[in-house]
N, C-alpha and C. Protein backbone atom coordinates (compact mmCIF):
# COMPACT_ATOMS: atom_id res chain seq x y z
N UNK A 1 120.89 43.05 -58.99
CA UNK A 1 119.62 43.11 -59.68
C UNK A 1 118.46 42.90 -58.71
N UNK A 2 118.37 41.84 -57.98
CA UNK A 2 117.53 41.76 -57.01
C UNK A 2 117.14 42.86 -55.57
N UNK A 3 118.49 43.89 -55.30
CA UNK A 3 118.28 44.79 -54.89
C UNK A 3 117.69 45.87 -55.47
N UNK A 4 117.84 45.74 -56.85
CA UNK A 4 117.49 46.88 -57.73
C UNK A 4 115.59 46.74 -57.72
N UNK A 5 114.98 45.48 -57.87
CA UNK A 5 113.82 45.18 -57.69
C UNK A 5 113.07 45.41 -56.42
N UNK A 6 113.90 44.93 -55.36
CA UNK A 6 113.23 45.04 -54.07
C UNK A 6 113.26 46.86 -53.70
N UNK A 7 114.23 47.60 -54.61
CA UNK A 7 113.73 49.06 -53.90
C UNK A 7 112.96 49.69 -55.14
N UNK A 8 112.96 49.04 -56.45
CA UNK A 8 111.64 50.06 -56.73
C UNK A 8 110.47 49.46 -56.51
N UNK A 9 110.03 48.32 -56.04
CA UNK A 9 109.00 47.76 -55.39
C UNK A 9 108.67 48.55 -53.97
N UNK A 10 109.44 48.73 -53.17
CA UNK A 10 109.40 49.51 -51.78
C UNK A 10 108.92 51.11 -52.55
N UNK A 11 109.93 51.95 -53.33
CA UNK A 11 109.66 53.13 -54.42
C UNK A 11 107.92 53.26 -54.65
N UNK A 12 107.62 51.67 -55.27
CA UNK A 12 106.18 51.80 -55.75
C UNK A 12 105.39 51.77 -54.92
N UNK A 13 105.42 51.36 -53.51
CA UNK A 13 104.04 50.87 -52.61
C UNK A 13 104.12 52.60 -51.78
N UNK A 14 105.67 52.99 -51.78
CA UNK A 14 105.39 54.65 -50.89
C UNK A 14 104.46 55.63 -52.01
N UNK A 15 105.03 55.49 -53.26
CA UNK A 15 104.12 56.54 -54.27
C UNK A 15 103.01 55.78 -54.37
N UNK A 16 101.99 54.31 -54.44
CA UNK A 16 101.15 54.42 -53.62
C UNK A 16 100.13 54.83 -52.52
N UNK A 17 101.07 55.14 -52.10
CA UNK A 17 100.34 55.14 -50.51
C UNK A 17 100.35 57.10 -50.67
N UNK A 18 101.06 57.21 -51.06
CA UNK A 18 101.02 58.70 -51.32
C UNK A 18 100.16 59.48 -52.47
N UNK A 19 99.66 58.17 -53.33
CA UNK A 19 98.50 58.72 -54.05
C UNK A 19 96.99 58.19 -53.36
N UNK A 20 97.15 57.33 -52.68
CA UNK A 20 95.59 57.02 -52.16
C UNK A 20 94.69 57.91 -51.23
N UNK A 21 95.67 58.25 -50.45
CA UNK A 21 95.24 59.44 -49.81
C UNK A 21 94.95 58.92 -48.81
N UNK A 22 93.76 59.92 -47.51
CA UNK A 22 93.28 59.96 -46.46
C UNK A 22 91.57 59.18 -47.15
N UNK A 23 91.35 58.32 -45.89
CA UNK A 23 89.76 57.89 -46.96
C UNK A 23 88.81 57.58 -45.53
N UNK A 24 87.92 58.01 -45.57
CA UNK A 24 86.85 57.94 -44.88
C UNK A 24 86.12 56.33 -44.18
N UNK A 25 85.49 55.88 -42.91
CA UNK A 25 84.93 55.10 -43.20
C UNK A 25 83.73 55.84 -42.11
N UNK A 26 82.28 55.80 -42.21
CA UNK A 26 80.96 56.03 -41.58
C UNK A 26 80.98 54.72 -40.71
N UNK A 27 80.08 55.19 -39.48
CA UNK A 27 79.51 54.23 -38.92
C UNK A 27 78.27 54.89 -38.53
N UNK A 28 77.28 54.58 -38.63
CA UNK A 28 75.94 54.54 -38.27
C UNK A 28 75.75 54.79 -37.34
N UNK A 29 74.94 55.85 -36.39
CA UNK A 29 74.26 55.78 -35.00
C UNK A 29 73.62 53.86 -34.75
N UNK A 30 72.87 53.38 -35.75
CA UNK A 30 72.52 52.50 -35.76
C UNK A 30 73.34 51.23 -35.15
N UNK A 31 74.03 50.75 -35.92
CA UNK A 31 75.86 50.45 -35.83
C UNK A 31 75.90 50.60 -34.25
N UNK A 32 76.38 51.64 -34.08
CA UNK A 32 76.65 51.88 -32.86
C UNK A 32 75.53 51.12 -31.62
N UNK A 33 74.90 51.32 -31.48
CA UNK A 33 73.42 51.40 -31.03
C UNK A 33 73.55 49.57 -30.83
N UNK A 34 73.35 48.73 -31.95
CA UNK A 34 73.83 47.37 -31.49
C UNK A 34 75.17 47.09 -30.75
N UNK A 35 75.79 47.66 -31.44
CA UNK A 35 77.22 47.54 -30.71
C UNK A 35 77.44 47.66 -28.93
N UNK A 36 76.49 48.48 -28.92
CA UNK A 36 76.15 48.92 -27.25
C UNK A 36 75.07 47.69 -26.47
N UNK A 37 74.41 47.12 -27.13
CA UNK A 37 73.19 46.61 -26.58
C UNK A 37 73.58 45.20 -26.22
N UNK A 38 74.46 44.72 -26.96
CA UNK A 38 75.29 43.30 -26.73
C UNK A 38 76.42 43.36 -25.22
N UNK A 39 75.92 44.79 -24.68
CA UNK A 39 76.39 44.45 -23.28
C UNK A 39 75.25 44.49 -22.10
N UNK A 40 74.46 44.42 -22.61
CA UNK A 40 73.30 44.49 -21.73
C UNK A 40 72.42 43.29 -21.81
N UNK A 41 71.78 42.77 -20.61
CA UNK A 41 71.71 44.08 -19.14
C UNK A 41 73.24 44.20 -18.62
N UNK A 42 73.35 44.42 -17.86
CA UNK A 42 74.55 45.28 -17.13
C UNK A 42 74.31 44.86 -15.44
N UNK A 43 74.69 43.82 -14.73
CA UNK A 43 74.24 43.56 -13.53
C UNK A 43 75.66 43.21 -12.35
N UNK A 44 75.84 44.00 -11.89
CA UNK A 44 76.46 43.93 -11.06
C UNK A 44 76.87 44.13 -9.39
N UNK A 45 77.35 43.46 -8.76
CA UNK A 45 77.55 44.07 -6.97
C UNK A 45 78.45 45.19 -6.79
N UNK A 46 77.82 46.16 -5.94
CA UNK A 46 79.06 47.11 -5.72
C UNK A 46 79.51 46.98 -4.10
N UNK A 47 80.44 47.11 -4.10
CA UNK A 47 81.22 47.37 -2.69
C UNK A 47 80.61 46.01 -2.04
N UNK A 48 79.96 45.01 -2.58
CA UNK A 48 79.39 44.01 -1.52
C UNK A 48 77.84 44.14 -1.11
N UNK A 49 77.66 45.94 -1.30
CA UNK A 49 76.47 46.34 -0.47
C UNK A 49 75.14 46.33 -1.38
N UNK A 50 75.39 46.32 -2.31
CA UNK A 50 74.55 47.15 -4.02
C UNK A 50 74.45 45.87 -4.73
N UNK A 51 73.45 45.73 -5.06
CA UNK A 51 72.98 44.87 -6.64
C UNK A 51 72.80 46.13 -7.57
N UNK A 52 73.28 46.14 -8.52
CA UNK A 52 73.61 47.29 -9.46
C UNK A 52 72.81 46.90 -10.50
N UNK A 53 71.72 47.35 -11.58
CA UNK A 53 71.53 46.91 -12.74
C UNK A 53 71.18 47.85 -13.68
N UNK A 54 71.89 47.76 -15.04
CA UNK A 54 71.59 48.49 -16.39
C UNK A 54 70.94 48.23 -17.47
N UNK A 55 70.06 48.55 -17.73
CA UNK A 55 69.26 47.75 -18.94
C UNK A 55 68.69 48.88 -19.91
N UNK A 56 67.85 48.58 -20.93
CA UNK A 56 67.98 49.61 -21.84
C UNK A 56 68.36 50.45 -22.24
N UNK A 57 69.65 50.15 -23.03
CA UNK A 57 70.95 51.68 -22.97
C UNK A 57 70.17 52.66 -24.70
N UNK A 58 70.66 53.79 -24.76
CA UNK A 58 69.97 54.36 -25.26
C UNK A 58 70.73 55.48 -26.01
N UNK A 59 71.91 55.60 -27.06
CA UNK A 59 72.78 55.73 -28.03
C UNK A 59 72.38 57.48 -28.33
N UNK A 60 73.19 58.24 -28.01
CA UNK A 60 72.77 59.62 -28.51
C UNK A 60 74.28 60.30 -28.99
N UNK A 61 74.76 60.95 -30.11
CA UNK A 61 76.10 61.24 -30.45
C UNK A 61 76.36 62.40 -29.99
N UNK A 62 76.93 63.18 -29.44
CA UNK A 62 77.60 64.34 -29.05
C UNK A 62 78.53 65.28 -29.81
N UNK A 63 77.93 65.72 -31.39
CA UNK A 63 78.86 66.33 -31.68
C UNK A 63 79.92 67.70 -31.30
N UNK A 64 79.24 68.15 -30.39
CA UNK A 64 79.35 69.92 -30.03
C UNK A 64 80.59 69.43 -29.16
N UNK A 65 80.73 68.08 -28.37
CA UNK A 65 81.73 67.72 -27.91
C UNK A 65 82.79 66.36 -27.75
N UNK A 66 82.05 65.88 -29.33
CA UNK A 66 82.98 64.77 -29.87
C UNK A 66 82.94 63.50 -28.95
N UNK A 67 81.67 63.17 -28.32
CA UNK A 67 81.68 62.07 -27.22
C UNK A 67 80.24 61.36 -28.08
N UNK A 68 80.22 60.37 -27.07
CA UNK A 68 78.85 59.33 -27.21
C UNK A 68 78.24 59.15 -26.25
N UNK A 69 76.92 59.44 -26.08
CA UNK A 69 76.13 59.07 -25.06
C UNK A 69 75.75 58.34 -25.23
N UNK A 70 75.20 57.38 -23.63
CA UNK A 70 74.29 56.29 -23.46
C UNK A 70 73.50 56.65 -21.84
N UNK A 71 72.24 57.02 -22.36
CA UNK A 71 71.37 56.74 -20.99
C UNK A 71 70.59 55.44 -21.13
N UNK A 72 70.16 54.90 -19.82
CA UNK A 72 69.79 53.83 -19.91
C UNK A 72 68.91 53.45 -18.48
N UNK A 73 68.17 52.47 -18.18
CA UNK A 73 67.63 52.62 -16.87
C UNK A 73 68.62 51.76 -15.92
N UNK A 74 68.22 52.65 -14.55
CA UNK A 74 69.19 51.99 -13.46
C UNK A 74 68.64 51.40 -12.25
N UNK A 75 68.61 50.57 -11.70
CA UNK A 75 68.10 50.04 -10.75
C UNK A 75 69.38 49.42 -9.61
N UNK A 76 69.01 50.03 -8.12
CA UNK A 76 69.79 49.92 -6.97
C UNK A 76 69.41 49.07 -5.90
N UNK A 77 69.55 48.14 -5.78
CA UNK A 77 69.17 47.48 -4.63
C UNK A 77 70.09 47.18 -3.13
N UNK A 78 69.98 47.70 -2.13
CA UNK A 78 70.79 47.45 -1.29
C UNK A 78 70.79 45.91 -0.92
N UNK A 79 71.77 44.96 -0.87
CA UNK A 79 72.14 43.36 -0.62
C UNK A 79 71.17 42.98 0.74
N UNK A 80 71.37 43.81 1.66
CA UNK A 80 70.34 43.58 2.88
C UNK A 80 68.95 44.45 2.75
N UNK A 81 68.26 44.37 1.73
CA UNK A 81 67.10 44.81 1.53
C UNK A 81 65.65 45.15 2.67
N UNK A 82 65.95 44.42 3.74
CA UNK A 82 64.95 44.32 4.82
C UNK A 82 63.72 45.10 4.39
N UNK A 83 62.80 45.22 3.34
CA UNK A 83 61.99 45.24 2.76
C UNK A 83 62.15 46.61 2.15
N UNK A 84 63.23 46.99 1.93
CA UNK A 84 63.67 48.07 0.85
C UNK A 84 63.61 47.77 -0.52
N UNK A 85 62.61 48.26 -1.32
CA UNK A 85 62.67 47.51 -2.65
C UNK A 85 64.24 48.47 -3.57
N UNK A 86 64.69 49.09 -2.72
CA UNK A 86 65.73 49.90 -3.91
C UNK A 86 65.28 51.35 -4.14
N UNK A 87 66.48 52.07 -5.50
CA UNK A 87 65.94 52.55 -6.61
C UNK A 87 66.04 52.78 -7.01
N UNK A 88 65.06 53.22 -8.32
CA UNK A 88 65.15 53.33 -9.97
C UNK A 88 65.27 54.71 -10.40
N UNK A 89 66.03 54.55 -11.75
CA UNK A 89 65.78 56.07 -12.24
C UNK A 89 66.50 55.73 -13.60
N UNK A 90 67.42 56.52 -14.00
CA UNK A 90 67.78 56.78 -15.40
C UNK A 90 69.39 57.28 -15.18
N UNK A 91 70.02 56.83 -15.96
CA UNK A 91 71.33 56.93 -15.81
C UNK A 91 72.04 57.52 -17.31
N UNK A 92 72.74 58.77 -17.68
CA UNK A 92 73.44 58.69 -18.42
C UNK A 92 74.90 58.87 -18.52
N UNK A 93 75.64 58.54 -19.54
CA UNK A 93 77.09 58.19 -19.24
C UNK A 93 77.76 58.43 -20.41
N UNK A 94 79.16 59.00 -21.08
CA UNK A 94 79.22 59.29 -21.99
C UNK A 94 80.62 58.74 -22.20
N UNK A 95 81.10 58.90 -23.21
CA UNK A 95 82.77 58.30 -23.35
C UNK A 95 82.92 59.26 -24.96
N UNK A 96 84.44 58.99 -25.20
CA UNK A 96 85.15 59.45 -26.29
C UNK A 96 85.35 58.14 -27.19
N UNK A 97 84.98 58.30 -28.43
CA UNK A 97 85.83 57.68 -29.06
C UNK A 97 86.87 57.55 -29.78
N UNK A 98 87.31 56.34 -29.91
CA UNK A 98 88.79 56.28 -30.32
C UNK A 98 88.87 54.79 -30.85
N UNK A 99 90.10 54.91 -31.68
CA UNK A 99 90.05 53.33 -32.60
C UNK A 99 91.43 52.45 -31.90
N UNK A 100 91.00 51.50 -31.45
CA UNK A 100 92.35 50.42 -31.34
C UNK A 100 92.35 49.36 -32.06
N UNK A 101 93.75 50.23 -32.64
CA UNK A 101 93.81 49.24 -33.76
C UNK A 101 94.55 47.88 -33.24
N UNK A 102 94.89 47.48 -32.65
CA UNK A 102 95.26 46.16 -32.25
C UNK A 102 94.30 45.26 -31.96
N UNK A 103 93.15 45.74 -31.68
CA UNK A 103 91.91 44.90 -31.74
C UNK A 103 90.95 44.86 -33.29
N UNK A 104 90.99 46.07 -33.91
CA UNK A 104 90.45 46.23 -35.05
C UNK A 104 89.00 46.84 -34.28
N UNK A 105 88.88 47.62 -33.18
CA UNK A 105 87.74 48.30 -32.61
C UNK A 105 87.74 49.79 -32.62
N UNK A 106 86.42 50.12 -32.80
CA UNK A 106 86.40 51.52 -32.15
C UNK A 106 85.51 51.32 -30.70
N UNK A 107 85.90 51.91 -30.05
CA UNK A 107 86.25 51.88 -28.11
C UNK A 107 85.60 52.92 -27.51
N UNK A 108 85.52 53.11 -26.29
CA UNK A 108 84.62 53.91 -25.63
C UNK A 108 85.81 54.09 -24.94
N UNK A 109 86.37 55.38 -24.30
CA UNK A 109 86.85 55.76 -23.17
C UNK A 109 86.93 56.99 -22.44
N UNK A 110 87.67 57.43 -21.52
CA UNK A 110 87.09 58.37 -20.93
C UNK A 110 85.68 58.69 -20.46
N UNK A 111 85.26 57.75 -19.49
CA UNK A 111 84.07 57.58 -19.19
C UNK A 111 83.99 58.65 -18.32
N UNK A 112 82.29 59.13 -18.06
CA UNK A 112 82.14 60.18 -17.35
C UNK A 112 80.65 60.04 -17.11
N UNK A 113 80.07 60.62 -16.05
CA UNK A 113 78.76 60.56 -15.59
C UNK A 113 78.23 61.71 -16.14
N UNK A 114 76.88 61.68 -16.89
CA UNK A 114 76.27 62.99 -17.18
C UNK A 114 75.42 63.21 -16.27
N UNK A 115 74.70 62.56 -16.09
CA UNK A 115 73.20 62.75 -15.64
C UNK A 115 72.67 61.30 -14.79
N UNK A 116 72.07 61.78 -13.68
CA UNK A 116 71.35 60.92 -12.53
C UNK A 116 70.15 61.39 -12.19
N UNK A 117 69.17 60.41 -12.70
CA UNK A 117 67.70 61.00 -12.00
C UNK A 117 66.97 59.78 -11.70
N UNK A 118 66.61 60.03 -10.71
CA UNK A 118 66.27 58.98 -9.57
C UNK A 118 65.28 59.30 -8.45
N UNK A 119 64.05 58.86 -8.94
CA UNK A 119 62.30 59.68 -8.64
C UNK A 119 62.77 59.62 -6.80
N UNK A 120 62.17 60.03 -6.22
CA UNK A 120 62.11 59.85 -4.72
C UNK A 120 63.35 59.98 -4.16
N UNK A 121 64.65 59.96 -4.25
CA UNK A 121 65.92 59.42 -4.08
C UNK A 121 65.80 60.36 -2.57
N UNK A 122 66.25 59.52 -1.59
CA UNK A 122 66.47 60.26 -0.04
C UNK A 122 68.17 61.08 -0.05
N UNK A 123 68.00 61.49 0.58
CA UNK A 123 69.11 62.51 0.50
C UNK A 123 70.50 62.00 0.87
N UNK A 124 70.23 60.72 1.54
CA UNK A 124 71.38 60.30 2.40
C UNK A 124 71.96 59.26 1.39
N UNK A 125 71.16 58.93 0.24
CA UNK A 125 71.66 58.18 -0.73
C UNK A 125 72.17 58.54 -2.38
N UNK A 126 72.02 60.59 -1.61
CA UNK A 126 72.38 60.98 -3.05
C UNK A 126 74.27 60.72 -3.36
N UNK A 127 75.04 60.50 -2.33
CA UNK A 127 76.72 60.61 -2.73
C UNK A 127 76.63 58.82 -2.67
N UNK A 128 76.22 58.12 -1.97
CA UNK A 128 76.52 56.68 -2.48
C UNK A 128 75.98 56.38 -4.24
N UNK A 129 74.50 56.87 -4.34
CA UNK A 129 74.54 56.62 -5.59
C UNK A 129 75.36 57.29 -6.77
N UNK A 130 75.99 58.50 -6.63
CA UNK A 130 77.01 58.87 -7.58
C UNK A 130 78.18 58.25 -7.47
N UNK A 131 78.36 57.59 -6.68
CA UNK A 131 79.24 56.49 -6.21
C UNK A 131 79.33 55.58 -7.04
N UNK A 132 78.00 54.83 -6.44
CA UNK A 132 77.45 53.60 -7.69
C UNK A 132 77.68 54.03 -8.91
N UNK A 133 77.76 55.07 -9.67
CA UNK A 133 77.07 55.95 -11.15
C UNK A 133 78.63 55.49 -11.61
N UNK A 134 79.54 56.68 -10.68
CA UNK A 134 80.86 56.26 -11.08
C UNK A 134 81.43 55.45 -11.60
N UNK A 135 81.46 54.27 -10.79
CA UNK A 135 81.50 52.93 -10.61
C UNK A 135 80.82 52.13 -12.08
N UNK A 136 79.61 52.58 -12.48
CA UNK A 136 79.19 51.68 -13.20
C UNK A 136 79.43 52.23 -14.77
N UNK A 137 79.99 53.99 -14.75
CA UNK A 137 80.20 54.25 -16.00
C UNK A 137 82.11 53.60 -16.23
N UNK A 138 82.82 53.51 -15.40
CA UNK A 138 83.79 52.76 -15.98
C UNK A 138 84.15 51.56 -16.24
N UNK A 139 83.38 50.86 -15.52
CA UNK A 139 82.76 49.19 -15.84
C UNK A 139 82.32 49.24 -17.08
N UNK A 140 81.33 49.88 -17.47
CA UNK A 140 80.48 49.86 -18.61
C UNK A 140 81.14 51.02 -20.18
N UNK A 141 81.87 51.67 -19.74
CA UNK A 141 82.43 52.47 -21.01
C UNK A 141 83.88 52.45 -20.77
N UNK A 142 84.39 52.13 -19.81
CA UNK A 142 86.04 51.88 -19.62
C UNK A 142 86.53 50.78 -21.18
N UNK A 143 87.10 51.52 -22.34
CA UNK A 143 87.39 50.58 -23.47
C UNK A 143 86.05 49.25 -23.94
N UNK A 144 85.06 50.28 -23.44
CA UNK A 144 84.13 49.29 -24.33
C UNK A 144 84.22 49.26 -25.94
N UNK A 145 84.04 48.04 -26.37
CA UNK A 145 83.91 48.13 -28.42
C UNK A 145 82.68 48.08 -28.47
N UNK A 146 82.37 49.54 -29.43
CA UNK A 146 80.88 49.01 -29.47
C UNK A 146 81.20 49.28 -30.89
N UNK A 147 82.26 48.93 -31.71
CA UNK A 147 82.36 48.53 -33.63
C UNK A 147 82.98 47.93 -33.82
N UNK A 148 82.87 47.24 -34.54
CA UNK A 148 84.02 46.28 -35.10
C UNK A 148 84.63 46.20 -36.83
N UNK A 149 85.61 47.00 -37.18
CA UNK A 149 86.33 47.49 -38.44
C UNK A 149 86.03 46.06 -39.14
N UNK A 150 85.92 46.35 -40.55
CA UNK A 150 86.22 45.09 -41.11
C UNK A 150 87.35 44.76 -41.53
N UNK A 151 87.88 43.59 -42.07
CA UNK A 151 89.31 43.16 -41.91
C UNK A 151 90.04 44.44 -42.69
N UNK A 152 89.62 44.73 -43.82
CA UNK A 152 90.14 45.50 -44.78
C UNK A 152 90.42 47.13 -44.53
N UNK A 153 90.21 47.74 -43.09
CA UNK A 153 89.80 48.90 -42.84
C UNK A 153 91.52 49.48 -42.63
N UNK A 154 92.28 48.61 -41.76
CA UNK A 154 93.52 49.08 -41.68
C UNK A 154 94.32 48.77 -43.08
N UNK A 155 93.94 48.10 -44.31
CA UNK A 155 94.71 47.79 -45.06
C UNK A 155 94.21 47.97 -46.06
N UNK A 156 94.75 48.67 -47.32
CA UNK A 156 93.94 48.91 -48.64
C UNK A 156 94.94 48.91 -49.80
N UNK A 157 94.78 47.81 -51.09
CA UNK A 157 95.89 47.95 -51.99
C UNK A 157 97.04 47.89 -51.62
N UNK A 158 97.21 47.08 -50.72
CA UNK A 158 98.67 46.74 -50.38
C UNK A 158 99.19 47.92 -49.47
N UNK A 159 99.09 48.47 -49.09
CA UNK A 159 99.10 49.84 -47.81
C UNK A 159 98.34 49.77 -46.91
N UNK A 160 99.06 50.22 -45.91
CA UNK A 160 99.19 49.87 -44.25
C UNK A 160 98.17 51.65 -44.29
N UNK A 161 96.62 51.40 -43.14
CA UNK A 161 96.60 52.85 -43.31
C UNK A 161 96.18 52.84 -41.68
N UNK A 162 96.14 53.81 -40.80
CA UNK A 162 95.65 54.13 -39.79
C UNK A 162 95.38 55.19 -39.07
N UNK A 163 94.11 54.72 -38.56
CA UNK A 163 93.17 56.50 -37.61
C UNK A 163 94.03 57.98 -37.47
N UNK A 164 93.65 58.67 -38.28
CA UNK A 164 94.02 60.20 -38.03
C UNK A 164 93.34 61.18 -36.57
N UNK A 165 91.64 60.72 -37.32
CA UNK A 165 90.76 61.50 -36.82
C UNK A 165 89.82 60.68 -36.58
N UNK A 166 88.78 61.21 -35.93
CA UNK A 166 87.51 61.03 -35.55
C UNK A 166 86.44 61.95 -35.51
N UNK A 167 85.24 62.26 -36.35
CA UNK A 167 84.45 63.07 -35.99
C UNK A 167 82.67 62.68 -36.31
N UNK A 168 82.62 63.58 -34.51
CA UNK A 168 80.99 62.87 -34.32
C UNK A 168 79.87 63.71 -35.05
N UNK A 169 79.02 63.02 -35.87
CA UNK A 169 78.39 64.03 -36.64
C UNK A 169 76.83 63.40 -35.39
N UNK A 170 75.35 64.15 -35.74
CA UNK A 170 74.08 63.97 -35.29
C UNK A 170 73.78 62.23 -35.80
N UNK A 171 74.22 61.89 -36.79
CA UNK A 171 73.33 60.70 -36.99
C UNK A 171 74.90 59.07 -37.26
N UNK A 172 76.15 59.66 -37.06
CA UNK A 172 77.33 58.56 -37.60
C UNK A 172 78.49 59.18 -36.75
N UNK A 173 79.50 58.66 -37.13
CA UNK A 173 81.04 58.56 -36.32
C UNK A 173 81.77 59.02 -37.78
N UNK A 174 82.21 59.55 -38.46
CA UNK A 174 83.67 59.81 -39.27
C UNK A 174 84.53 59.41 -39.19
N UNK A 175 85.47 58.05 -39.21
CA UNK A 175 86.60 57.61 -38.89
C UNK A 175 87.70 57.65 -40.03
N UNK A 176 88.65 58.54 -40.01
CA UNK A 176 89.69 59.16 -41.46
C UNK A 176 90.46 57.92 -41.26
N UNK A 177 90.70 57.72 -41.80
CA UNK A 177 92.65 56.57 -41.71
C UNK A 177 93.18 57.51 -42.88
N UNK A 178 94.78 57.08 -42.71
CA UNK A 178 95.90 57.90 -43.60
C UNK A 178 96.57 56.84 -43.93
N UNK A 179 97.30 56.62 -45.16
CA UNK A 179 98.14 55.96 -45.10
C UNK A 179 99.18 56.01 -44.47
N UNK A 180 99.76 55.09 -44.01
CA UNK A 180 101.13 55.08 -42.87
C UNK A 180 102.35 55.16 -43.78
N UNK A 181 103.34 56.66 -43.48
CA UNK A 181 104.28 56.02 -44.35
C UNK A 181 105.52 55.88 -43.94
């Protein structure tokens, strides 16, 4: 008898899960946008030689190619400055997203450099600073969380559900979950 219970109980949670379906959750450019800003500024040494710094990051969605941008300003200072003030410009950097669910995050990865502009920049410092760029987009988007699911996102009505898809619209993120069966 007690086996007889425990499998139409198991019976009921699969036809469950097989009527709830695939279900949506939005996240906001907005959303996002804090999610990003709680890592900034962004200050770091490179190679020993570089004071590195990132500050005002600046949230743009990529639907045409399912990524997230962030430009933001960049500032270079060489460590032995001997009255080199550095330099500045604008940095953007983009990543994919994706959900890990073992953290309960959606993540930044596949980092990549878009764009470097950097007023005056001498010529001899254009491959160190893509260097630096490199460098600072996988520091900075290498599995960054910039969301955090709420408890209930992997679990609904007693069913286990998790990330299918992802899709980047102009103003939110689309995140599908399925039920797991």
């Amino acid at each position: 008898m007690k086996r007889l219970v425990i499998l139409i109980t198991v019976l009921l949670a699969a036809a469950c899960a097989s009527l709830l379906g695939p279900r949506d959750i939005d996240v906001p450019l907005a959303r996002l946008q804090e999610g990003m800003e709680r890592r900034f500024p962004y200050n770091q040494r490179y190679l020993g030689l570089f004071d590195v710094s990132a500050t005002n990051p600046r949230l743009a969605l990529q639907p045409d190619v399912n990524r997230i941008a962030a430009t933001m300003d960049l500032s270079v200072t060489p460590v032995l400055a001997f009255g080199n003030a550095g330099v500045r410009g604008a940095l953007t950097l983009s990543g994919v997203p994706r959900v890990d669910t073992a953290r309960g995050m959606l993540v930044l990865g596949d980092p990549r450099v878009e764009d470097i502009r950097i007023a005056g920049l001498d010529h001899g410092y254009g491959a160190q600073i893509a260097g630096i760029a490199s460098f600072v987009a996988a520091q900075l988007l290498g599995d960054l969380p910039v969301y955090t699911f709420a408890p209930g996102a992997f679990r609904y009505a007693g069913v286990s559900f998790a990330p299918v898809k992802i899709v980047t619209r102009p103003d939110r993120l689309v995140v599908t979950f399925a039920p797991v069966k």
